[in-house]
C-alpha atoms as a PDB file:
ATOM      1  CA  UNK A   1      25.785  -3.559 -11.980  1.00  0.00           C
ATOM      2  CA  UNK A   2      22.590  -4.012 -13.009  1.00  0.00           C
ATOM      3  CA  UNK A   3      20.204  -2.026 -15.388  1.00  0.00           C
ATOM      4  CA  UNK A   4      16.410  -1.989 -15.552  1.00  0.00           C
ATOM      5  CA  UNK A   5      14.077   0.000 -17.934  1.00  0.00           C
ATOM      6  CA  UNK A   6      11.915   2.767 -17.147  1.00  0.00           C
ATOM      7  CA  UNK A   7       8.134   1.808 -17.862  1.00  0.00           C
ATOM      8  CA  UNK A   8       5.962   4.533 -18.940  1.00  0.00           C
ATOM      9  CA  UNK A   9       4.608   5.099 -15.829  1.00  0.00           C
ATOM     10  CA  UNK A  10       8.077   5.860 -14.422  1.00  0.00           C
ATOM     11  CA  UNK A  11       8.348   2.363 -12.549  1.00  0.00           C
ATOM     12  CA  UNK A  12      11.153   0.085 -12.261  1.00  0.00           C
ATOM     13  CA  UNK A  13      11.607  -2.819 -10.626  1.00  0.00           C
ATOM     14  CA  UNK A  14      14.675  -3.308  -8.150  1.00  0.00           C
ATOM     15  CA  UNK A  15      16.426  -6.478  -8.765  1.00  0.00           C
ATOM     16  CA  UNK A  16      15.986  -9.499  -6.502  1.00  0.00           C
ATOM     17  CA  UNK A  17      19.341  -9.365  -5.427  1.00  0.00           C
ATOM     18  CA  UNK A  18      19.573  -6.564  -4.712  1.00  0.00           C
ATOM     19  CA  UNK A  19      16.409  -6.597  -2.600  1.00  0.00           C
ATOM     20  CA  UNK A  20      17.671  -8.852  -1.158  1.00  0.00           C
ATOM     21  CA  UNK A  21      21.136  -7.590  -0.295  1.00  0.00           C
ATOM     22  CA  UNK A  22      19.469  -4.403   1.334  1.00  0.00           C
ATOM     23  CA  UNK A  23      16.488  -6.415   2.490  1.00  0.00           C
ATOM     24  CA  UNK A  24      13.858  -4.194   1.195  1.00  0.00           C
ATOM     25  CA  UNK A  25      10.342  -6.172   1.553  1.00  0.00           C
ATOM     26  CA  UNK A  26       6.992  -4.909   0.539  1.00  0.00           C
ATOM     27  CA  UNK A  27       5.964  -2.116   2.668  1.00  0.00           C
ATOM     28  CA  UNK A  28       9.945  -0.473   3.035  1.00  0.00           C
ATOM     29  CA  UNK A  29       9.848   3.277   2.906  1.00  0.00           C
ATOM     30  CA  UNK A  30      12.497   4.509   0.170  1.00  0.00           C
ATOM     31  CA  UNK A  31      13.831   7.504  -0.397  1.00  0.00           C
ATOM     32  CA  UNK A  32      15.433   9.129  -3.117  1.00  0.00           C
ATOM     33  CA  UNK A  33      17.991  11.666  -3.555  1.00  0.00           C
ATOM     34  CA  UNK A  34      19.540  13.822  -6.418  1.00  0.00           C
ATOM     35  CA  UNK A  35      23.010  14.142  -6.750  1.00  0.00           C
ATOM     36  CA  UNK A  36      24.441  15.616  -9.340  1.00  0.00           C
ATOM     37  CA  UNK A  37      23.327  13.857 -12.820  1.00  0.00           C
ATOM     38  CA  UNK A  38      22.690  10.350 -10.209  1.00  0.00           C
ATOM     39  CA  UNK A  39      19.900   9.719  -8.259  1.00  0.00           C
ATOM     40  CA  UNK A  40      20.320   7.970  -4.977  1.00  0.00           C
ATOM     41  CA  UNK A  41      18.130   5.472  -3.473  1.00  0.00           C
ATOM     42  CA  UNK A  42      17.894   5.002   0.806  1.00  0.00           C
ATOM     43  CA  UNK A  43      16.308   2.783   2.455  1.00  0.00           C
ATOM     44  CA  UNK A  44      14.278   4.656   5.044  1.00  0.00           C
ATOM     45  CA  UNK A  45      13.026   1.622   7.257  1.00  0.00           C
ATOM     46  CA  UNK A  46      12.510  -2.034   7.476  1.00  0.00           C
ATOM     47  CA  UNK A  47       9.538  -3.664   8.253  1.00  0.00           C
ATOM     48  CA  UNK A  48      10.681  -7.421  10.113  1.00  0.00           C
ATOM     49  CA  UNK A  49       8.098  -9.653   9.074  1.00  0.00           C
ATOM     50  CA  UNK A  50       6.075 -10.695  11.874  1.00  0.00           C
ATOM     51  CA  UNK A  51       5.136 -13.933  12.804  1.00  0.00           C
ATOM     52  CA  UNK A  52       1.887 -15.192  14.557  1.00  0.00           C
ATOM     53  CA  UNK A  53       3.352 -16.180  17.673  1.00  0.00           C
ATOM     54  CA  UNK A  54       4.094 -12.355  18.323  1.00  0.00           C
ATOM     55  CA  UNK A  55       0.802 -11.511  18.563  1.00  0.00           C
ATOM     56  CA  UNK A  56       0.047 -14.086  21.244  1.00  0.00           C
ATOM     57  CA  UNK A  57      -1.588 -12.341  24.618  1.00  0.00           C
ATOM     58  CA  UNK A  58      -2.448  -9.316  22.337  1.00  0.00           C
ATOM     59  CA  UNK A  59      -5.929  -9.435  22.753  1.00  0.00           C
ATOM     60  CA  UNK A  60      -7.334 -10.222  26.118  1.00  0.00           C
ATOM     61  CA  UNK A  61     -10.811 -10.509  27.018  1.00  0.00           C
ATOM     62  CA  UNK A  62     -12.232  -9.523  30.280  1.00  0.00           C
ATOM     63  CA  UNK A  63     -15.313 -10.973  30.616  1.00  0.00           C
ATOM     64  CA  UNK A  64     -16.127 -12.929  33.250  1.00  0.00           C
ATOM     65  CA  UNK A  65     -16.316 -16.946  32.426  1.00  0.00           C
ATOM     66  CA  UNK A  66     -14.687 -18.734  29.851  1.00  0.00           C
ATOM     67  CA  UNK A  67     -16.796 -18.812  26.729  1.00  0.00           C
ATOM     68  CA  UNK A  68     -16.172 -21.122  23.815  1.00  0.00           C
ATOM     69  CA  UNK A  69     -16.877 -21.181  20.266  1.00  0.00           C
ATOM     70  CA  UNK A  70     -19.340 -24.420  20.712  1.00  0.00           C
ATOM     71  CA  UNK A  71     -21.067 -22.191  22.849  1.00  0.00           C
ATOM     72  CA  UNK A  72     -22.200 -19.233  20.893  1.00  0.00           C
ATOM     73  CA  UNK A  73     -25.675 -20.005  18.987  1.00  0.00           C
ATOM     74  CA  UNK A  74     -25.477 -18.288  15.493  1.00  0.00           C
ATOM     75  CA  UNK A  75     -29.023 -18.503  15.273  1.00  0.00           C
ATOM     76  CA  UNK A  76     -30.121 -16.941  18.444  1.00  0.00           C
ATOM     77  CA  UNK A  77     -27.442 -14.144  17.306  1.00  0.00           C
ATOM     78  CA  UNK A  78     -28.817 -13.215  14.157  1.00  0.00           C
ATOM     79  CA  UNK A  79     -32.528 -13.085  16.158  1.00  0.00           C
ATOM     80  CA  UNK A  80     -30.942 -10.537  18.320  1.00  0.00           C
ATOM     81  CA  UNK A  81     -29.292  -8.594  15.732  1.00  0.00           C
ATOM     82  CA  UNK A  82     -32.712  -8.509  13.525  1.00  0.00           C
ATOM     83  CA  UNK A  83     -34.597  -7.411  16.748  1.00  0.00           C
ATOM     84  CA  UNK A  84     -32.162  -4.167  17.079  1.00  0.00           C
ATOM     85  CA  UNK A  85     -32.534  -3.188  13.821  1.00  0.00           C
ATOM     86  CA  UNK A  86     -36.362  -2.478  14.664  1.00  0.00           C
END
């Protein structure tokens, strides 16, 4: 079993292992529950990492014609932009 001290802020940090056993990851919802003189801990959800290659076809763009980063002009977009703020 392993034991961790209270900081005065009422923090503790959950061991690695133990993290890692219950696969809690940044962003995990936990809950906690008295019982008696214990406290319990639940894990309310997991978040599964996400990798890039899920977000793939996402975004879709429907204007017409391809259009391609060498394309865009940066400096005739920042004319436009100063000419719309007047």
């Amino acid at each position: 079993m392993a034991a961790v001290t209270v900081s005065d802020k009422g923090q503790v940090v959950i061991p690695a292992e133990i993290r890692k056993q219950l696969g809690i990851t940044p962003g995990c919802r936990l809950s906690f529950h008295i019982e008696g003189h214990s406290i319990r801990v639940v894990v309310e959800r997991n978040i599964t990492p996400s990798k890039l290659e899920d977000g793939y076809g996402m975004l879709v763009c429907h204007a017409s014609g391809t259009r391609r980063l060498s394309s865009f002009d940066v400096a005739h977009a920042m004319r436009e932009a100063a000419d719309d703020r007047g």
